[in-house]
N, C-alpha and C. Protein backbone atom coordinates (compact mmCIF):
# COMPACT_ATOMS: atom_id res chain seq x y z
N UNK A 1 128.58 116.13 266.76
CA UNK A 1 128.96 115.73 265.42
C UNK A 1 130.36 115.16 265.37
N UNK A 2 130.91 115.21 266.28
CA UNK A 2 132.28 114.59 266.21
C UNK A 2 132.39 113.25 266.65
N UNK A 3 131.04 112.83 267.38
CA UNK A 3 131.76 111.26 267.30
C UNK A 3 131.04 110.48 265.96
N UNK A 4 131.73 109.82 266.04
CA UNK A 4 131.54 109.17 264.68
C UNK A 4 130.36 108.30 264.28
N UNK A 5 129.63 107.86 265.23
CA UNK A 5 128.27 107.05 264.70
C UNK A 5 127.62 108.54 264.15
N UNK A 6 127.20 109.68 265.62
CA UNK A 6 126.39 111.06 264.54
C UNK A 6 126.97 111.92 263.52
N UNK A 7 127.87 111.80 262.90
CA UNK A 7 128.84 112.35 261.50
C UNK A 7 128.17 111.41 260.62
N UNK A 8 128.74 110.07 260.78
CA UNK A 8 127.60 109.03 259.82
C UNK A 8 126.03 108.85 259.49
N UNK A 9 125.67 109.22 260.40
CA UNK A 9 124.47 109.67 260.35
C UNK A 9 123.53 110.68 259.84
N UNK A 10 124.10 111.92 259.99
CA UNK A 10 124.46 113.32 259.13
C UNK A 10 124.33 112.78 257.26
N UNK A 11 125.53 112.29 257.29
CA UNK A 11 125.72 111.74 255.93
C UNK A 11 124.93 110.93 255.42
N UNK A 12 124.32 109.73 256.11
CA UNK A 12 122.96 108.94 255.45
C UNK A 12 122.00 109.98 255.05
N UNK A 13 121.99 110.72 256.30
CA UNK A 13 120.71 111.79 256.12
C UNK A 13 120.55 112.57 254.58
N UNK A 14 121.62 113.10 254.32
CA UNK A 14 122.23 113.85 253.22
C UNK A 14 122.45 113.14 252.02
N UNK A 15 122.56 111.84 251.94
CA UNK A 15 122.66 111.08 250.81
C UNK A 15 121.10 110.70 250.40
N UNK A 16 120.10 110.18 251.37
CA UNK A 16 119.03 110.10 251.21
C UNK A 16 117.96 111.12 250.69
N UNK A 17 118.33 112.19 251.28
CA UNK A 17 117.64 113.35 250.58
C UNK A 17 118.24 113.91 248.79
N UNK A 18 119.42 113.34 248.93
CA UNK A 18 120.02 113.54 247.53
C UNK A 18 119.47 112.90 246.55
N UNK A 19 119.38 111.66 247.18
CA UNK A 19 118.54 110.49 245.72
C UNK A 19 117.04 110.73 245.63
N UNK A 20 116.18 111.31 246.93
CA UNK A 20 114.90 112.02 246.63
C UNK A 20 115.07 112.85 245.82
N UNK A 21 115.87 114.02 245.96
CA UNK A 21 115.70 115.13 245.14
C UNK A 21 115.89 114.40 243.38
N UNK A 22 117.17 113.76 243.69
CA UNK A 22 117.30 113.03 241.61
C UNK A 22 116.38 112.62 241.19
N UNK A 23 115.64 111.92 242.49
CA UNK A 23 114.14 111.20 242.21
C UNK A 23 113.39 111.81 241.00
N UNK A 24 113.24 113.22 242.11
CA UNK A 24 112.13 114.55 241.92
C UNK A 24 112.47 114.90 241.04
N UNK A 25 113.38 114.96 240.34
CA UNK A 25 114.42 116.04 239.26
C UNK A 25 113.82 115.20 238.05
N UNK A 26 114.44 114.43 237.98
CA UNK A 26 114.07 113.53 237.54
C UNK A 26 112.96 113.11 236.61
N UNK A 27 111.73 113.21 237.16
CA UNK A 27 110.03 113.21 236.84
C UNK A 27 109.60 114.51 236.75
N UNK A 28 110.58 115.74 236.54
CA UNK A 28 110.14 117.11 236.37
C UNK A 28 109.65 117.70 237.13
N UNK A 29 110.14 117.50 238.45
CA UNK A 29 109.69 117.96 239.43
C UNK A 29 110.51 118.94 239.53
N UNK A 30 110.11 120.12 240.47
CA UNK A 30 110.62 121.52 240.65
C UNK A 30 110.98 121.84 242.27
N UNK A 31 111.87 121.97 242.67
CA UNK A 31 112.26 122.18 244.12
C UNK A 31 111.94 123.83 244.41
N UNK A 32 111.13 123.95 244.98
CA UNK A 32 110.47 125.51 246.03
C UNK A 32 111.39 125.96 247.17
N UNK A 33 111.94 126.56 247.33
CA UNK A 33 111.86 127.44 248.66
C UNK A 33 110.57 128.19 249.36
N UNK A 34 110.19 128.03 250.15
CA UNK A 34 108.94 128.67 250.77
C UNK A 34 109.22 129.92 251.96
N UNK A 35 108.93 131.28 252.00
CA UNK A 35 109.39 131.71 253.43
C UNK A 35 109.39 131.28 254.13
N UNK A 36 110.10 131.42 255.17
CA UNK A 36 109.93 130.80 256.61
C UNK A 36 109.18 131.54 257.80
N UNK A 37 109.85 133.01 257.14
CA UNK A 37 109.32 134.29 257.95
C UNK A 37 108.48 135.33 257.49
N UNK A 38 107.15 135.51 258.05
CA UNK A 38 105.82 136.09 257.38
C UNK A 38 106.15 137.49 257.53
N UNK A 39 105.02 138.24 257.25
CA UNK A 39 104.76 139.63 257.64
C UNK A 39 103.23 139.37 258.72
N UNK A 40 102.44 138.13 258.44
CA UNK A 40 101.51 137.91 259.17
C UNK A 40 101.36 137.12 259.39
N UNK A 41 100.26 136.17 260.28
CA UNK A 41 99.88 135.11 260.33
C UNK A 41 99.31 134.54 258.92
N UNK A 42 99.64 132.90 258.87
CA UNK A 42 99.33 132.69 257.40
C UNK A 42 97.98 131.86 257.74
N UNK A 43 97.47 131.62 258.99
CA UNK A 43 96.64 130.42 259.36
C UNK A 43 95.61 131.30 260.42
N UNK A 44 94.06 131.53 260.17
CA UNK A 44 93.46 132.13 261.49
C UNK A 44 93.28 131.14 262.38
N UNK A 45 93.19 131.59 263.12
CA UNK A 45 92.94 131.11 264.79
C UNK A 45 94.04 130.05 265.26
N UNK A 46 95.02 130.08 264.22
CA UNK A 46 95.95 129.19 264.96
C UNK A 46 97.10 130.31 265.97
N UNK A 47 97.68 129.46 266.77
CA UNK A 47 98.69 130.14 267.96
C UNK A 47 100.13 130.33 266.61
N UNK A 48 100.49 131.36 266.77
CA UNK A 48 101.61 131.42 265.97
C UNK A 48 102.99 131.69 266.45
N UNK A 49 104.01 131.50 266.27
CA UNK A 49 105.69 132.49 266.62
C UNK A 49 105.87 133.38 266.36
N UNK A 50 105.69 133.93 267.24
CA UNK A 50 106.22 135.54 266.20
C UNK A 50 107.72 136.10 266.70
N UNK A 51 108.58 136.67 266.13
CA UNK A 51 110.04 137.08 266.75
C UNK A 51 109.66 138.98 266.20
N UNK A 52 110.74 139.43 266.85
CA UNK A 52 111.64 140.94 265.88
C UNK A 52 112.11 139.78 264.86
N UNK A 53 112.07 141.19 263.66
CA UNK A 53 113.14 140.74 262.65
C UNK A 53 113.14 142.04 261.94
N UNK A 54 114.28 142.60 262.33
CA UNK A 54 114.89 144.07 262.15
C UNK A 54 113.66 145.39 262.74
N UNK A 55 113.14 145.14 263.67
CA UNK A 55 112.42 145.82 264.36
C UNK A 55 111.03 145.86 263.85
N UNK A 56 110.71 144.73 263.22
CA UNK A 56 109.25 144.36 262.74
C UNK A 56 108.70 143.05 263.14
N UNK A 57 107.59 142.95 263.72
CA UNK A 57 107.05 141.49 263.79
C UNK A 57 106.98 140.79 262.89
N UNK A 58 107.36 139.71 262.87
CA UNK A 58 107.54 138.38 262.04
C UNK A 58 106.74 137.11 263.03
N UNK A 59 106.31 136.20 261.74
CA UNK A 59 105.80 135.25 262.27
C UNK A 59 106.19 134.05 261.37
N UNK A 60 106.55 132.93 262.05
CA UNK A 60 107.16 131.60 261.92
C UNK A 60 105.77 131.39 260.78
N UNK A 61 106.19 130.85 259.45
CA UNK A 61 105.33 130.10 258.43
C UNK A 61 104.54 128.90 258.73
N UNK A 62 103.83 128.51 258.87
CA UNK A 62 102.79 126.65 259.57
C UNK A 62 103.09 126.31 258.38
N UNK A 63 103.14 126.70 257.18
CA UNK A 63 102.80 125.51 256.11
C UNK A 63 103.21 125.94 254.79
N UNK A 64 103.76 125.54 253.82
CA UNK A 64 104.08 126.23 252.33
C UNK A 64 102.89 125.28 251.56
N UNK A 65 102.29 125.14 251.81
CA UNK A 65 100.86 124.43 251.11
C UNK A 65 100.31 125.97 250.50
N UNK A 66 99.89 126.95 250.69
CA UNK A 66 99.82 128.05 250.10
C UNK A 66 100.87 128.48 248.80
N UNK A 67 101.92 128.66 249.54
CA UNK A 67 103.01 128.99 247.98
C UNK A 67 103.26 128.33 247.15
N UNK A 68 103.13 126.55 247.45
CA UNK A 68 103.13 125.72 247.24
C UNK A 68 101.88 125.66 245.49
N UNK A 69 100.85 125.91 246.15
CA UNK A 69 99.39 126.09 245.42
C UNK A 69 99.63 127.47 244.61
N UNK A 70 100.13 128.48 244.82
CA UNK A 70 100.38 129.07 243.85
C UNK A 70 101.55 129.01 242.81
N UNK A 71 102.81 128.48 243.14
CA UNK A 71 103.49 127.68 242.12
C UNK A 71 102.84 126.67 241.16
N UNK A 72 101.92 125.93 241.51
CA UNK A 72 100.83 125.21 240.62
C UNK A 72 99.92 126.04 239.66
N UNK A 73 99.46 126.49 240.76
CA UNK A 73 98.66 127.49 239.85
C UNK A 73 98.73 128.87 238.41
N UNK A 74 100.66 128.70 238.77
CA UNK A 74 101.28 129.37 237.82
C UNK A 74 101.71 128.46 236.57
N UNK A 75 101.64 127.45 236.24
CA UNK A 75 102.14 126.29 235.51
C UNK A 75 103.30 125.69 235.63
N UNK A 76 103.77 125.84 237.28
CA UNK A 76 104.65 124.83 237.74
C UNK A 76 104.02 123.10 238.27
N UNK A 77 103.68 122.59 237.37
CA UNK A 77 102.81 121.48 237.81
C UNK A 77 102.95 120.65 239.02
N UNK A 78 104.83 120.23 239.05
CA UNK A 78 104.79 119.37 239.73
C UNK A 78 106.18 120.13 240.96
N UNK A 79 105.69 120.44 242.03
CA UNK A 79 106.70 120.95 242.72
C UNK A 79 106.78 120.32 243.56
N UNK A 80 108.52 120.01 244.93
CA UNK A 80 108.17 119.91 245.86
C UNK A 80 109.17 120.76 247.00
């Protein structure tokens, strides 16, 4: 990050996602956080990550399409 083409780069990155989000904001859209870290697998038969996380198995999230669908389903219409 210190030479200067990837610092600039960083920053496109970050400006671009800024004017998505105003986009989103914008048209009433609602920004989600989704876990990252399960208590289970969220997907059968797929291969999953699993780590410790404070002396409990955890498993890496595949997808917020689930929390996603229940934010909808609560009368958050338009999330992303």
């Amino acid at each position: 990050l210190r030479a200067p083409a990837n610092n600039a780069i960083m920053r496109i990155q970050s400006a671009v996602c800024q004017l998505f989000r105003e986009s989103l904001y914008s048209q009433g859209f609602v920004e989600i956080h989704t876990p990252k870290l399960i208590a289970g697998e969220s997907e059968s038969g797929a291969g999953v990550f699993t780590t410790d996380y404070f002396g409990t198995t955890a498993c890496l999230a595949q997808s917020p399409q689930l929390y996603k669908q229940m934010a909808i389903s609560s009368d958050i219409d338009r999330v992303f």
